[in-house]
C-alpha atoms as a PDB file:
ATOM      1  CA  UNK A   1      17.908   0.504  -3.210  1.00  0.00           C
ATOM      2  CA  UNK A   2      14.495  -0.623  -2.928  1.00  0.00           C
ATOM      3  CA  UNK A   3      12.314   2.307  -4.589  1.00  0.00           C
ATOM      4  CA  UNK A   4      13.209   3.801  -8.308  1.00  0.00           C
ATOM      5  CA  UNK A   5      11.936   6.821  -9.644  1.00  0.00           C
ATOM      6  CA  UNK A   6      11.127   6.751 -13.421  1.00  0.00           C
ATOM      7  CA  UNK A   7      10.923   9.719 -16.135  1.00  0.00           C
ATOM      8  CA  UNK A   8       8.389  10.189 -17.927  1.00  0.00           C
ATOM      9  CA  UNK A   9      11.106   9.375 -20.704  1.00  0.00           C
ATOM     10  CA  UNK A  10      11.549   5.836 -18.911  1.00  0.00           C
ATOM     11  CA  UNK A  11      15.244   6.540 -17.532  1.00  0.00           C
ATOM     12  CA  UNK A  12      15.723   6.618 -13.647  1.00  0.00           C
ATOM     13  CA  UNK A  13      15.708   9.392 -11.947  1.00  0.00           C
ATOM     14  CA  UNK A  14      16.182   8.323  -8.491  1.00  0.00           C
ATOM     15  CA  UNK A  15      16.603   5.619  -5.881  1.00  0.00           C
ATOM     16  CA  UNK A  16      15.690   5.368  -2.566  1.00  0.00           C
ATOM     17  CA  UNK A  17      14.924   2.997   0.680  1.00  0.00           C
ATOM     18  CA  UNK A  18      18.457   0.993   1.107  1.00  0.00           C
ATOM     19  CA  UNK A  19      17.359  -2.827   2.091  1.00  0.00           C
ATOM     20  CA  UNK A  20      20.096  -2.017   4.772  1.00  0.00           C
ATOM     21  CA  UNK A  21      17.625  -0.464   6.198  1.00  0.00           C
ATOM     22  CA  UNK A  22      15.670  -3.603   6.921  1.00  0.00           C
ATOM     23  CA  UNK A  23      17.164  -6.680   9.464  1.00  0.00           C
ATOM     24  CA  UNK A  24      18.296  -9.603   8.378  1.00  0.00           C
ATOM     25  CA  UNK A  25      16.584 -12.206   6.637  1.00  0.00           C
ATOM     26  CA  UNK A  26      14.572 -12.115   3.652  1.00  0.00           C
ATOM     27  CA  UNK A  27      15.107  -9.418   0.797  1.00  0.00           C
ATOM     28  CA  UNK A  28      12.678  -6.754   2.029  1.00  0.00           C
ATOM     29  CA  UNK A  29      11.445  -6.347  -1.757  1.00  0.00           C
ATOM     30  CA  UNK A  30      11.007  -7.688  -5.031  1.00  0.00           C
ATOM     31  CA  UNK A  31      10.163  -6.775  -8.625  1.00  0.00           C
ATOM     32  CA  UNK A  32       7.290  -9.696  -9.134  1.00  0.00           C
ATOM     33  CA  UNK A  33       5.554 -10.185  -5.652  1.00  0.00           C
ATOM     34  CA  UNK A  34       6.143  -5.861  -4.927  1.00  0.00           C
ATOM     35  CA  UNK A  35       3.618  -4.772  -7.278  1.00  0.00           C
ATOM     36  CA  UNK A  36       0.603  -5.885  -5.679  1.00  0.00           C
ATOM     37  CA  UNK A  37       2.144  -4.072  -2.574  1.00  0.00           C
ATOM     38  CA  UNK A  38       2.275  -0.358  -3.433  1.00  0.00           C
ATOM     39  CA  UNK A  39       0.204   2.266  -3.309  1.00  0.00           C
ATOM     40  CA  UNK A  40       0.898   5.806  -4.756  1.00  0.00           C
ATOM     41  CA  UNK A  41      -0.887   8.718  -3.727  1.00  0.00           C
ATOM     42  CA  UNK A  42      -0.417  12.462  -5.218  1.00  0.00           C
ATOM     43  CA  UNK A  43       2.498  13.269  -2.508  1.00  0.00           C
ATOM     44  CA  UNK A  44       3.787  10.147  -1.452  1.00  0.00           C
ATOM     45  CA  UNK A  45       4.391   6.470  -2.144  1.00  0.00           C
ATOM     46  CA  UNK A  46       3.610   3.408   0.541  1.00  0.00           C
ATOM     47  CA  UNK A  47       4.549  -0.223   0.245  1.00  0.00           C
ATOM     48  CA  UNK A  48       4.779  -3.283   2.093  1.00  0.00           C
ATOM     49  CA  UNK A  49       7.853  -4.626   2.904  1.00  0.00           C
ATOM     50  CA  UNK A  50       9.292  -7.904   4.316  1.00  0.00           C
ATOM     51  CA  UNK A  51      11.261  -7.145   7.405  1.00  0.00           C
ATOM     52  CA  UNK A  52      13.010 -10.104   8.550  1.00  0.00           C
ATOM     53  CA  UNK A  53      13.299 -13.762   8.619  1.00  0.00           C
ATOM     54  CA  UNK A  54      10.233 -14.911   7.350  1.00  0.00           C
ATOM     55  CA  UNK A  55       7.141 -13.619   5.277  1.00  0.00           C
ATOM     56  CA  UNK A  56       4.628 -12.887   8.313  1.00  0.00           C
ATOM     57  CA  UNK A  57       7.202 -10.602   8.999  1.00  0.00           C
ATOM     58  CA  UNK A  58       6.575  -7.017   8.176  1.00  0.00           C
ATOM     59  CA  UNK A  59       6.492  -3.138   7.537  1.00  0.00           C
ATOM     60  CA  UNK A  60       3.972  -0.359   6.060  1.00  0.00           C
ATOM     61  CA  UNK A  61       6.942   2.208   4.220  1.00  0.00           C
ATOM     62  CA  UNK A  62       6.046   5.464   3.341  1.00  0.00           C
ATOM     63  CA  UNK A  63       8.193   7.740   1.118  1.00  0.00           C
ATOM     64  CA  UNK A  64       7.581  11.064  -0.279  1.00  0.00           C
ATOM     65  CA  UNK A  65       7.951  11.574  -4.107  1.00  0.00           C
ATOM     66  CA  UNK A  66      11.434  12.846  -3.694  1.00  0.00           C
ATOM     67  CA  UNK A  67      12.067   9.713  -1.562  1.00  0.00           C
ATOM     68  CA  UNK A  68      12.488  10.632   1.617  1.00  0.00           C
ATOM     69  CA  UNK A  69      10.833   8.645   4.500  1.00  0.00           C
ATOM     70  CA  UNK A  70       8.349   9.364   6.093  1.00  0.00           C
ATOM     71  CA  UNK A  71       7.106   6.824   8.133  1.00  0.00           C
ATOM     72  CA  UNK A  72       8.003   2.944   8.918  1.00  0.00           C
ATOM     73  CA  UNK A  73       5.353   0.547  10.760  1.00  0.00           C
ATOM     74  CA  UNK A  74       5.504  -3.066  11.517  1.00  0.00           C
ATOM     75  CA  UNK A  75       2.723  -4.672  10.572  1.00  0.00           C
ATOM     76  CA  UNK A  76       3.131  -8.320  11.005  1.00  0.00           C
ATOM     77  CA  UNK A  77      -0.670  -9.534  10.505  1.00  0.00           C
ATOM     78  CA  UNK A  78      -1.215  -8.726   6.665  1.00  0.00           C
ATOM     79  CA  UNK A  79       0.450 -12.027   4.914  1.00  0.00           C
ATOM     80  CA  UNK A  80      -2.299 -12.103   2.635  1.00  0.00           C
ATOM     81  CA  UNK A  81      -1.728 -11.192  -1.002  1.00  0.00           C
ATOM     82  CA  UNK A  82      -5.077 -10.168  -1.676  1.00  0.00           C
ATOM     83  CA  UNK A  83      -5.502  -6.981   0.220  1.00  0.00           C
ATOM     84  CA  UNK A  84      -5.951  -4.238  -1.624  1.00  0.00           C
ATOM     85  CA  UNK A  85      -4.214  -0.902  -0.536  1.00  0.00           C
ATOM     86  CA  UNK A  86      -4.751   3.122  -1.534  1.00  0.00           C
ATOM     87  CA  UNK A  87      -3.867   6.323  -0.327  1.00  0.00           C
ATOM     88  CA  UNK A  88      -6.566   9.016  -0.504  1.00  0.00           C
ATOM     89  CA  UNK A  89      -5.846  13.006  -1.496  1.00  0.00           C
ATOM     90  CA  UNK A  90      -5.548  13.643   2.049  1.00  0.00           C
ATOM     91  CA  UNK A  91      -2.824  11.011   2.757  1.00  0.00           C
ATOM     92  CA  UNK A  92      -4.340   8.458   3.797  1.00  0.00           C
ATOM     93  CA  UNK A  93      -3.795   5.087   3.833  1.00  0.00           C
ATOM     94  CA  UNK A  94      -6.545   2.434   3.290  1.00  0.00           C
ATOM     95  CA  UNK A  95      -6.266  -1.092   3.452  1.00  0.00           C
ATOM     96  CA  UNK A  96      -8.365  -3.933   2.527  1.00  0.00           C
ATOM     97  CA  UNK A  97      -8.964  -7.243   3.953  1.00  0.00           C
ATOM     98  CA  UNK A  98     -10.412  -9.212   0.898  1.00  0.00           C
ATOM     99  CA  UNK A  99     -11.764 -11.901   2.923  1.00  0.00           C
ATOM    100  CA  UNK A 100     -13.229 -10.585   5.916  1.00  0.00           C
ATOM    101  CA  UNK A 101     -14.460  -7.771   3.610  1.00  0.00           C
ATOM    102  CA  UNK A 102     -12.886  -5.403   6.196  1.00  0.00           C
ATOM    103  CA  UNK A 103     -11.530  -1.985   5.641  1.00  0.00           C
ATOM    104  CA  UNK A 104      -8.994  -0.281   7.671  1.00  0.00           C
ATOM    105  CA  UNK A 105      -7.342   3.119   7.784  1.00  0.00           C
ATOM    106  CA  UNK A 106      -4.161   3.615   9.289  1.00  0.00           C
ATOM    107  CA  UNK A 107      -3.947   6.285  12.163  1.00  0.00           C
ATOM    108  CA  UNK A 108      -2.815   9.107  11.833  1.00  0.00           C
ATOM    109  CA  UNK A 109      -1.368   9.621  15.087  1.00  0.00           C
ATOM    110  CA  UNK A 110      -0.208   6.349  15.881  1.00  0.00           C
ATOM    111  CA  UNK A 111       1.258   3.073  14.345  1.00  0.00           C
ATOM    112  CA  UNK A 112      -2.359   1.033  14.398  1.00  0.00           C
ATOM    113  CA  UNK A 113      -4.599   0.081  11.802  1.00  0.00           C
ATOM    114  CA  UNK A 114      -8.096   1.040  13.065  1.00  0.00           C
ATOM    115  CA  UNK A 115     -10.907  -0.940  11.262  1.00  0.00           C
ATOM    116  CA  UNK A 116     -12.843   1.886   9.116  1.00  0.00           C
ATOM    117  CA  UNK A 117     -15.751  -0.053   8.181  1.00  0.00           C
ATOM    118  CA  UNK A 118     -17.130  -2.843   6.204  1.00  0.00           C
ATOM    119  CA  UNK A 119     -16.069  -2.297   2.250  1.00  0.00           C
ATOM    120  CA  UNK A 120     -18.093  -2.263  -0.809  1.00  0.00           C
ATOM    121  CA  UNK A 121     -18.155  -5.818  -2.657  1.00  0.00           C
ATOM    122  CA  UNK A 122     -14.867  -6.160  -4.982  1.00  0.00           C
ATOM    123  CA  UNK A 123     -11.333  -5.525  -3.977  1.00  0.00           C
ATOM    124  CA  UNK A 124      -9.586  -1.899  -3.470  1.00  0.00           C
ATOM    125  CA  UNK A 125      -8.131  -1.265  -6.510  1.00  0.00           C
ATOM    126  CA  UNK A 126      -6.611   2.208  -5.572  1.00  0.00           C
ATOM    127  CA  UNK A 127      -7.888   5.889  -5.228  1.00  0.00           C
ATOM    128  CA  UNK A 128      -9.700   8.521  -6.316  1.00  0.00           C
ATOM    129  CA  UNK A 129      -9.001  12.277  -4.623  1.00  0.00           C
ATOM    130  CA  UNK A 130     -10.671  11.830  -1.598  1.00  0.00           C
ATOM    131  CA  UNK A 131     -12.803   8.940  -3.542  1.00  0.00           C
ATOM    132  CA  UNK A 132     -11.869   4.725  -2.825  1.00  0.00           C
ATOM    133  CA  UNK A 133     -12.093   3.010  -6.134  1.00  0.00           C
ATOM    134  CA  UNK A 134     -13.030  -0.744  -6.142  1.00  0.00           C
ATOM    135  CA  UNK A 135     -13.639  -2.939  -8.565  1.00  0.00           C
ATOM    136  CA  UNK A 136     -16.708  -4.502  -9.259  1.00  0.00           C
ATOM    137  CA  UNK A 137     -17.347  -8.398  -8.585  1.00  0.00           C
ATOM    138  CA  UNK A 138     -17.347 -11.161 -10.767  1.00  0.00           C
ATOM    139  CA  UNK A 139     -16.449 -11.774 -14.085  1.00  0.00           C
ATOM    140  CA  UNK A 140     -16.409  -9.833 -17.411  1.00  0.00           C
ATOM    141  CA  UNK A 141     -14.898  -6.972 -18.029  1.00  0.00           C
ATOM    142  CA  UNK A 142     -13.186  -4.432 -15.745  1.00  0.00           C
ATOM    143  CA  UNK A 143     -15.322  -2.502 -14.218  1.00  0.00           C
ATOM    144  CA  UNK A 144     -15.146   0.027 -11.047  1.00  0.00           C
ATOM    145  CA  UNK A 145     -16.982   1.890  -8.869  1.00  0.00           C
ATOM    146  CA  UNK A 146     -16.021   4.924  -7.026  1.00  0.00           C
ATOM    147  CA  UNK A 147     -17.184   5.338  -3.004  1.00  0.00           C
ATOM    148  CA  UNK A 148     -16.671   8.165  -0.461  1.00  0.00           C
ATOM    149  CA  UNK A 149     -14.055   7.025   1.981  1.00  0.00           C
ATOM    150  CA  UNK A 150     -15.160   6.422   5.825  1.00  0.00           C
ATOM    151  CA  UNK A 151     -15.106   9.427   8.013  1.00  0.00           C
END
């Protein structure tokens, strides 16, 4: 099982998303490179996962919080380990491109990525409510800012 569920006592309290779910090839997830990866929203949990035999090879997973799936998208154009993902009060998924600075929502109707706008400066760090949080750019210390997602 891919997915574990924690208490807030630290021992597991479920697993979910078998990688038998996911063809051949590479192992669909993993502990060091998954955590940039995941995004948790207030009913539901979405991650990327490899899905075959080589890394440009992929799916958008989403789970609810008592782990059952809810939706599975390929999504074979995002090899880049500096996009930034959230998931807004209202289920949403958001993605960011880091270096084309572009900011997509996936549909809700279908399996496509739709490009929502151009984001803030700084990387998606997460979410807010209905609120994208990003950080803010350059060095120093941590520092975010909180913008109204796209309608």
């Amino acid at each position: 099982m891919m997915v574990r569920k924690s208490s807030s006592d630290r021992k597991e309290a479920g697993c979910y998303l078998a990688r038998s779910l996911f063809p051949k090839g590479l192992p669909p997830g993993g502990e060091q490179w998954q955590r940039l990866r995941i995004a948790v929203g207030h009913d539901r949990v979405g991650l990327r996962a490899w899905s075959g035999q080589n890394s440009t090879l992929a799916e958008w997973v989403e789970l609810n919080l008592d782990g059952a799936l809810i939706r599975r998208i390929r999504m074979d154009d995002t090899d880049d380990p500096n996009i930034g993902w959230a998931f807004t009060s209202d289920g949403r998924p958001y993605r960011q491109k880091f270096r084309s600075g572009q900011l997509e929502v996936l549909d809700r109707d279908s399996p496509e990525w739709r490009v929502a706008g151009s984001s803030p400066s700084g990387k998606l760090m997460g979410a807010d409510g209905a609120l994208l949080v990003f950080s803010k750019p350059g060095g120093g210390p941590v520092s975010l800012r909180w913008f109204r997602q796209p309608a």
